[in-house]
PDB file of N, CA and C in Angstrom:
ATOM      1  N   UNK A   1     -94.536  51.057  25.215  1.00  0.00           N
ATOM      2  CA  UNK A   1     -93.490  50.608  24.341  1.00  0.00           C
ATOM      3  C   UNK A   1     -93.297  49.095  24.479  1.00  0.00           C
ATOM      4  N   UNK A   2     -93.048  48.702  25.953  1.00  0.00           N
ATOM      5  CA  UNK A   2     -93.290  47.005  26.313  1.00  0.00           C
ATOM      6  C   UNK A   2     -94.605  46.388  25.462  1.00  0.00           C
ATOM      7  N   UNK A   3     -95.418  46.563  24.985  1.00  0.00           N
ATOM      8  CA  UNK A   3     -96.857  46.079  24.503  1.00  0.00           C
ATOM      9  C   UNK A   3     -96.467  46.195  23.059  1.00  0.00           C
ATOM     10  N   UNK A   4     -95.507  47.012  22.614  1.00  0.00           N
ATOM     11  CA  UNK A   4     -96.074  47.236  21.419  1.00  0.00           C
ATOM     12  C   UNK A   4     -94.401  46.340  20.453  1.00  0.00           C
ATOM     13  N   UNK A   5     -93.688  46.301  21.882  1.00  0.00           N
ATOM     14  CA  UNK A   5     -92.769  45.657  20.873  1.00  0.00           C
ATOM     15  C   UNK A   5     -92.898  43.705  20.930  1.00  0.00           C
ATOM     16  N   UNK A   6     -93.527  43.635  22.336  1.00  0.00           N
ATOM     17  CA  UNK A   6     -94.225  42.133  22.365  1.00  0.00           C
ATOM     18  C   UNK A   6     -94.899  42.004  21.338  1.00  0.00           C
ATOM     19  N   UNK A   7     -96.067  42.817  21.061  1.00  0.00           N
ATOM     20  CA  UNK A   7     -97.137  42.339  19.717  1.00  0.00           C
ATOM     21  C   UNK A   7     -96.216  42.179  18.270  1.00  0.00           C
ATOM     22  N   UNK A   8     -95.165  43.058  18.332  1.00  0.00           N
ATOM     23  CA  UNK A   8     -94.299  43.168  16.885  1.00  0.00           C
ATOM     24  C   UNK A   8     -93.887  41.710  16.806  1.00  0.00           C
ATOM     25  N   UNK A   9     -93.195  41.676  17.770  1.00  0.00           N
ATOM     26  CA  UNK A   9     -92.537  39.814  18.297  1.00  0.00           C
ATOM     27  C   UNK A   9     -93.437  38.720  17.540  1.00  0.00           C
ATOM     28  N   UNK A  10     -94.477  38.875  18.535  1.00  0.00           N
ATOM     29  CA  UNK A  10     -95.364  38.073  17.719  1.00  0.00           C
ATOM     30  C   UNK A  10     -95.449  37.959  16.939  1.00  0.00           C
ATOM     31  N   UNK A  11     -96.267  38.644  16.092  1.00  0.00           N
ATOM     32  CA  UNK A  11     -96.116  38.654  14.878  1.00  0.00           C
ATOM     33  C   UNK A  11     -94.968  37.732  13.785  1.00  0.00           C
ATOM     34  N   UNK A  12     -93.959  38.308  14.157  1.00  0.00           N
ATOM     35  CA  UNK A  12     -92.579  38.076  13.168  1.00  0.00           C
ATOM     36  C   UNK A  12     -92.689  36.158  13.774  1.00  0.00           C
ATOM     37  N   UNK A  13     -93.057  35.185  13.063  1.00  0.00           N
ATOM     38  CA  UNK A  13     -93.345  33.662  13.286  1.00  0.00           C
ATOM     39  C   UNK A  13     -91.913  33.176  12.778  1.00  0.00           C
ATOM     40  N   UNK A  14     -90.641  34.269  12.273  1.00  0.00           N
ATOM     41  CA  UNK A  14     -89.861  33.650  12.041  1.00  0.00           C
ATOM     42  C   UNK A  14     -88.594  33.640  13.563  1.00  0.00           C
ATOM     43  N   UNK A  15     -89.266  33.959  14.336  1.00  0.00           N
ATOM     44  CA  UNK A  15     -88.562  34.120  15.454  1.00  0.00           C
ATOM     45  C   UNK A  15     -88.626  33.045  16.194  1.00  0.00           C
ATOM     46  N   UNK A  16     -88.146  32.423  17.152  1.00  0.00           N
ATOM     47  CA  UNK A  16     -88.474  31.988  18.779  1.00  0.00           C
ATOM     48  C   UNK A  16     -87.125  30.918  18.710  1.00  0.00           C
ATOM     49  N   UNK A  17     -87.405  30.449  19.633  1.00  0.00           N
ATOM     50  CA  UNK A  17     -86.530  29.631  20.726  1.00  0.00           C
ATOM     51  C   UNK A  17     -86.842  28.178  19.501  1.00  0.00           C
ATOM     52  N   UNK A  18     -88.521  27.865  19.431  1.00  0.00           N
ATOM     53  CA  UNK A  18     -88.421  26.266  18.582  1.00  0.00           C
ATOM     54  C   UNK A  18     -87.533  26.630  16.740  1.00  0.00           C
ATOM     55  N   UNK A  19     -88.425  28.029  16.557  1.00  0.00           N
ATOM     56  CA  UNK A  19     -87.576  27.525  15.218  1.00  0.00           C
ATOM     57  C   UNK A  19     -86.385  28.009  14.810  1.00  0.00           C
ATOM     58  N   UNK A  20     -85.183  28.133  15.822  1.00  0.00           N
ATOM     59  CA  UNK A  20     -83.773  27.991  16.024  1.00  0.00           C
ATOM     60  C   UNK A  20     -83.552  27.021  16.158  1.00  0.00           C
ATOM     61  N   UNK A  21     -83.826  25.916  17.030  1.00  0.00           N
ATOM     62  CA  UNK A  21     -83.790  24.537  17.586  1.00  0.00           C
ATOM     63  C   UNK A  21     -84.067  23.480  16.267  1.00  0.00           C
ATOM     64  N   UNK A  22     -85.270  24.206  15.505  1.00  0.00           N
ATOM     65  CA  UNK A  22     -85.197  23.324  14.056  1.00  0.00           C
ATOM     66  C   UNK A  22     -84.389  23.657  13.354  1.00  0.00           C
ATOM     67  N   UNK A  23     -84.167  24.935  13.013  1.00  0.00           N
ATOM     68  CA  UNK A  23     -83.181  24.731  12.204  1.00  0.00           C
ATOM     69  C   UNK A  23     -81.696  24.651  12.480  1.00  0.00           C
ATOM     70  N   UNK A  24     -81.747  24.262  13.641  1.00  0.00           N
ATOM     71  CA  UNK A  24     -80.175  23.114  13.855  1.00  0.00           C
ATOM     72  C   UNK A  24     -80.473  21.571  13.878  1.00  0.00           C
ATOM     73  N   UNK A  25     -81.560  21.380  13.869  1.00  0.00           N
ATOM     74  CA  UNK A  25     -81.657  19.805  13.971  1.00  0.00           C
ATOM     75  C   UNK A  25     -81.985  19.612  12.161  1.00  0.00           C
ATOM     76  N   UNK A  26     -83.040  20.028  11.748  1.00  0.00           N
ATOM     77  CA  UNK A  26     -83.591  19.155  10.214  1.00  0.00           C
ATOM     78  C   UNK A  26     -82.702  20.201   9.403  1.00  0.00           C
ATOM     79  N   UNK A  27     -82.773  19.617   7.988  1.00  0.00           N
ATOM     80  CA  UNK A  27     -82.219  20.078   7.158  1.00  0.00           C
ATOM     81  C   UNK A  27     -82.867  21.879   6.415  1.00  0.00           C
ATOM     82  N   UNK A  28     -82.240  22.424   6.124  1.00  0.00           N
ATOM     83  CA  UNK A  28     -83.083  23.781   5.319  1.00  0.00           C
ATOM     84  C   UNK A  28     -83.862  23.113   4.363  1.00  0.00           C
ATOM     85  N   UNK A  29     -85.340  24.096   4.337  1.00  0.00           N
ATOM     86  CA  UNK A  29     -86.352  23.676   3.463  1.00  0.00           C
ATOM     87  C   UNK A  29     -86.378  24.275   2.166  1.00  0.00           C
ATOM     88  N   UNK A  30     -86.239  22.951   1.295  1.00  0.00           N
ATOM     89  CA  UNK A  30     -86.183  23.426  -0.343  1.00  0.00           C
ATOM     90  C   UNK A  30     -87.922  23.665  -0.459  1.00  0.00           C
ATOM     91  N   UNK A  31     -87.777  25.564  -1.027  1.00  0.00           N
ATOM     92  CA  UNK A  31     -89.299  25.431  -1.891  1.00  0.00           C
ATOM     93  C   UNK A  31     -89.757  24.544  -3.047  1.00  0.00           C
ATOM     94  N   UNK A  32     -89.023  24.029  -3.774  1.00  0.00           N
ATOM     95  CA  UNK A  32     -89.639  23.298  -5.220  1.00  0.00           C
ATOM     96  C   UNK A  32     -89.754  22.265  -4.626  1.00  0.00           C
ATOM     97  N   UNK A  33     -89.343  21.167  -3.052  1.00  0.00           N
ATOM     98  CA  UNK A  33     -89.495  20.354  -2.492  1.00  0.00           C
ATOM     99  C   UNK A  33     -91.212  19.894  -2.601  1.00  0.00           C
ATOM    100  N   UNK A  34     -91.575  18.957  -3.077  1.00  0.00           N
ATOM    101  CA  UNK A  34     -93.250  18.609  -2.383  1.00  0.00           C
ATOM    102  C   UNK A  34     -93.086  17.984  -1.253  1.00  0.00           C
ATOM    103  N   UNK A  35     -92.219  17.635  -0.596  1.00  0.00           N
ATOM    104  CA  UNK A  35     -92.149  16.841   0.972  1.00  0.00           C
ATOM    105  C   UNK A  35     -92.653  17.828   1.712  1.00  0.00           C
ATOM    106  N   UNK A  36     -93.459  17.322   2.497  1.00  0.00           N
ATOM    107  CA  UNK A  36     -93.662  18.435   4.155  1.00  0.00           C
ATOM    108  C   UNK A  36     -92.611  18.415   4.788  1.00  0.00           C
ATOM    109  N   UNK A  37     -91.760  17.251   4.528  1.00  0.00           N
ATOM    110  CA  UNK A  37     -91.312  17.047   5.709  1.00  0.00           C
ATOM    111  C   UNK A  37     -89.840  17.154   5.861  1.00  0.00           C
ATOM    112  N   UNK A  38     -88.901  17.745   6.401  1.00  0.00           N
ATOM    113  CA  UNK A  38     -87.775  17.782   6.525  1.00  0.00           C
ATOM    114  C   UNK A  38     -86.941  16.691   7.261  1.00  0.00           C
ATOM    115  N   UNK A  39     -85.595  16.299   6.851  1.00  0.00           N
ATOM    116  CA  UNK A  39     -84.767  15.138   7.273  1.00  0.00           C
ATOM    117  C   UNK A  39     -84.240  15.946   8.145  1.00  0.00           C
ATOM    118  N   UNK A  40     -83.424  15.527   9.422  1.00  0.00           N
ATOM    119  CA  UNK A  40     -82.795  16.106  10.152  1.00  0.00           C
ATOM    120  C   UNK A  40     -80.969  15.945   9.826  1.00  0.00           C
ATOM    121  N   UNK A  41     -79.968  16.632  10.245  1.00  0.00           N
ATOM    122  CA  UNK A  41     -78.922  16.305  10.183  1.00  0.00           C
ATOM    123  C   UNK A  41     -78.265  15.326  10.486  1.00  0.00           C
ATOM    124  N   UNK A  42     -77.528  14.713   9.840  1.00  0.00           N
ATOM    125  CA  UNK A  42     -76.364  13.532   9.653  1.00  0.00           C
ATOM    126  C   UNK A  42     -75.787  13.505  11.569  1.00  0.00           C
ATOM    127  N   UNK A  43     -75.334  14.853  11.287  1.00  0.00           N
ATOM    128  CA  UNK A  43     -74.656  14.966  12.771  1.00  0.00           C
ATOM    129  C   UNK A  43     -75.051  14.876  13.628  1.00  0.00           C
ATOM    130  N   UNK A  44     -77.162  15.041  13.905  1.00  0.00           N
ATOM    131  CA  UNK A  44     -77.702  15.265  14.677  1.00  0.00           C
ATOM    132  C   UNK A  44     -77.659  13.998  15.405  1.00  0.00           C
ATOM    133  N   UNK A  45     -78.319  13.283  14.017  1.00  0.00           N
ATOM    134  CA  UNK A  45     -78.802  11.560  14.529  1.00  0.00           C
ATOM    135  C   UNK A  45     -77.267  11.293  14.930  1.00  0.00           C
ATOM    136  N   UNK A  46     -76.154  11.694  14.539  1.00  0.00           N
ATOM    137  CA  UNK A  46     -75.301  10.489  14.852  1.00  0.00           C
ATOM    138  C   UNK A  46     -74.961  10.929  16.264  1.00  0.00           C
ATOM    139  N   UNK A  47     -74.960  12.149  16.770  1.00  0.00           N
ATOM    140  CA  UNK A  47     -75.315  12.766  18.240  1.00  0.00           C
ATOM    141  C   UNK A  47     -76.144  11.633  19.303  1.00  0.00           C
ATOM    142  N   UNK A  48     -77.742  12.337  18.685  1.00  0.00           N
ATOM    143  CA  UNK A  48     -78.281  11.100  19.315  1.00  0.00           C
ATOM    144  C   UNK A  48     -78.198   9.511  19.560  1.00  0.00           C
ATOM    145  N   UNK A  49     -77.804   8.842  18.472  1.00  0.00           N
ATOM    146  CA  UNK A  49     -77.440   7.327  18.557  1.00  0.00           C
ATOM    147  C   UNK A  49     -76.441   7.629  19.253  1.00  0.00           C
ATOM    148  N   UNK A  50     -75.203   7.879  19.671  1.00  0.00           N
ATOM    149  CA  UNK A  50     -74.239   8.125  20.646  1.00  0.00           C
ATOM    150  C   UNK A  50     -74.565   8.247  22.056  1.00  0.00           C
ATOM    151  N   UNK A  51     -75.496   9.061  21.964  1.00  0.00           N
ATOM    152  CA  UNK A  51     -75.749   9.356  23.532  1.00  0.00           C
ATOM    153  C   UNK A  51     -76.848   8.335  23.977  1.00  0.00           C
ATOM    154  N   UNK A  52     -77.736   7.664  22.806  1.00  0.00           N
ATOM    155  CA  UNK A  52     -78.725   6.399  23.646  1.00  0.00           C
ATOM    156  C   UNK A  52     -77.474   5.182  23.948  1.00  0.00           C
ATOM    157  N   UNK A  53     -76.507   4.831  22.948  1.00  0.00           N
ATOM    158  CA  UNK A  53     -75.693   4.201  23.213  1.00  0.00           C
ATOM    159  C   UNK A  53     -74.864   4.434  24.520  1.00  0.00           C
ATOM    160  N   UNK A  54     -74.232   5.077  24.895  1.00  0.00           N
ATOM    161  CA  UNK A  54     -74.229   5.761  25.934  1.00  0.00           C
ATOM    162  C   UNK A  54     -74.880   5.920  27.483  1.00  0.00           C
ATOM    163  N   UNK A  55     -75.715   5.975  27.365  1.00  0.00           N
ATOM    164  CA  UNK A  55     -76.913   5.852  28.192  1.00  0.00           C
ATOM    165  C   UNK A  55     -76.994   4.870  28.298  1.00  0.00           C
ATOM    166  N   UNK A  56     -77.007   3.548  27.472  1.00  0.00           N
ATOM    167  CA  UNK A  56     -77.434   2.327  27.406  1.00  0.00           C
ATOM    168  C   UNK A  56     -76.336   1.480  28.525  1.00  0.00           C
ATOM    169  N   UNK A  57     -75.082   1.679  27.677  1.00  0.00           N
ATOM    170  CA  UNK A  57     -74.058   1.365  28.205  1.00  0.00           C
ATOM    171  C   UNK A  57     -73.464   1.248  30.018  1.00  0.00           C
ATOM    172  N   UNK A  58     -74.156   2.756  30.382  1.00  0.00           N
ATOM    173  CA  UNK A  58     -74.292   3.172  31.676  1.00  0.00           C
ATOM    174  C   UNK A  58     -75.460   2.416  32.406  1.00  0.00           C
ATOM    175  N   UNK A  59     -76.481   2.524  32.152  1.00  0.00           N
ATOM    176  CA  UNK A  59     -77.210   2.030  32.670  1.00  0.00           C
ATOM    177  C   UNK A  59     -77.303   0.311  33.114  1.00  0.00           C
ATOM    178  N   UNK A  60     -76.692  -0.190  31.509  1.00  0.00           N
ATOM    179  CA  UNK A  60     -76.248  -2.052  32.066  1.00  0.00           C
ATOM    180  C   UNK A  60     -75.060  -2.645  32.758  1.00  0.00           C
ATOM    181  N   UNK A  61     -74.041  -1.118  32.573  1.00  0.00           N
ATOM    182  CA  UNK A  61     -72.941  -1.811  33.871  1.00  0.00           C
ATOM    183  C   UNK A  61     -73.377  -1.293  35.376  1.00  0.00           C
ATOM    184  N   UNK A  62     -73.825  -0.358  35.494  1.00  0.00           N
ATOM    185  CA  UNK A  62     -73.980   0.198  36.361  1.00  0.00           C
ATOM    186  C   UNK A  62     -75.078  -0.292  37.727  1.00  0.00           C
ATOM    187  N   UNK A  63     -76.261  -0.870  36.222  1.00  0.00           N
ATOM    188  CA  UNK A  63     -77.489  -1.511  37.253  1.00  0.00           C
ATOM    189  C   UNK A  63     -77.863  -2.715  37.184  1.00  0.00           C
ATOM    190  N   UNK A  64     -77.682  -3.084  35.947  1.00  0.00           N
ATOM    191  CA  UNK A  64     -77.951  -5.025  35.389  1.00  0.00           C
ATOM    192  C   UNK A  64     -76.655  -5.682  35.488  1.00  0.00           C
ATOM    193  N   UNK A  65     -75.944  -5.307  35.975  1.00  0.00           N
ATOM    194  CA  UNK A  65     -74.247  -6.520  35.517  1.00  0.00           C
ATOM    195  C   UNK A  65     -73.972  -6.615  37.372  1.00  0.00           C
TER     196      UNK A  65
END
């Protein structure tokens, strides 16, 4: 039963751990879209620029000042 519900798993490519993770970061993919490529969220980037800022911040009082 372990073997046979792993192989099902497999199978199903709409599953896993990465493409949950995408689809909280890029935007949902329009079919009539010709882009490959998906933009990520507003919120995401502004996440990230926060936290390099952040990071940045820490790192020049902390070790350069």
């Amino acid at each position: 039963m372990d073997r046979l519900l792993r192989q099902h798993l497999r199978l199903r490519s709409d599953l896993g751990l990465w493409n949950a993770l995408a689809a909280m970061i890029f935007e949902s993919h329009n079919a009539f879209s010709t882009e490959p490529r998906r933009k990520p969220h507003r919120c995401f980037v502004l996440f990230v620029v926060n936290l390099v800022a952040a990071l940045a911040a820490l790192a020049y009082f902390n070790f350069l000042n």
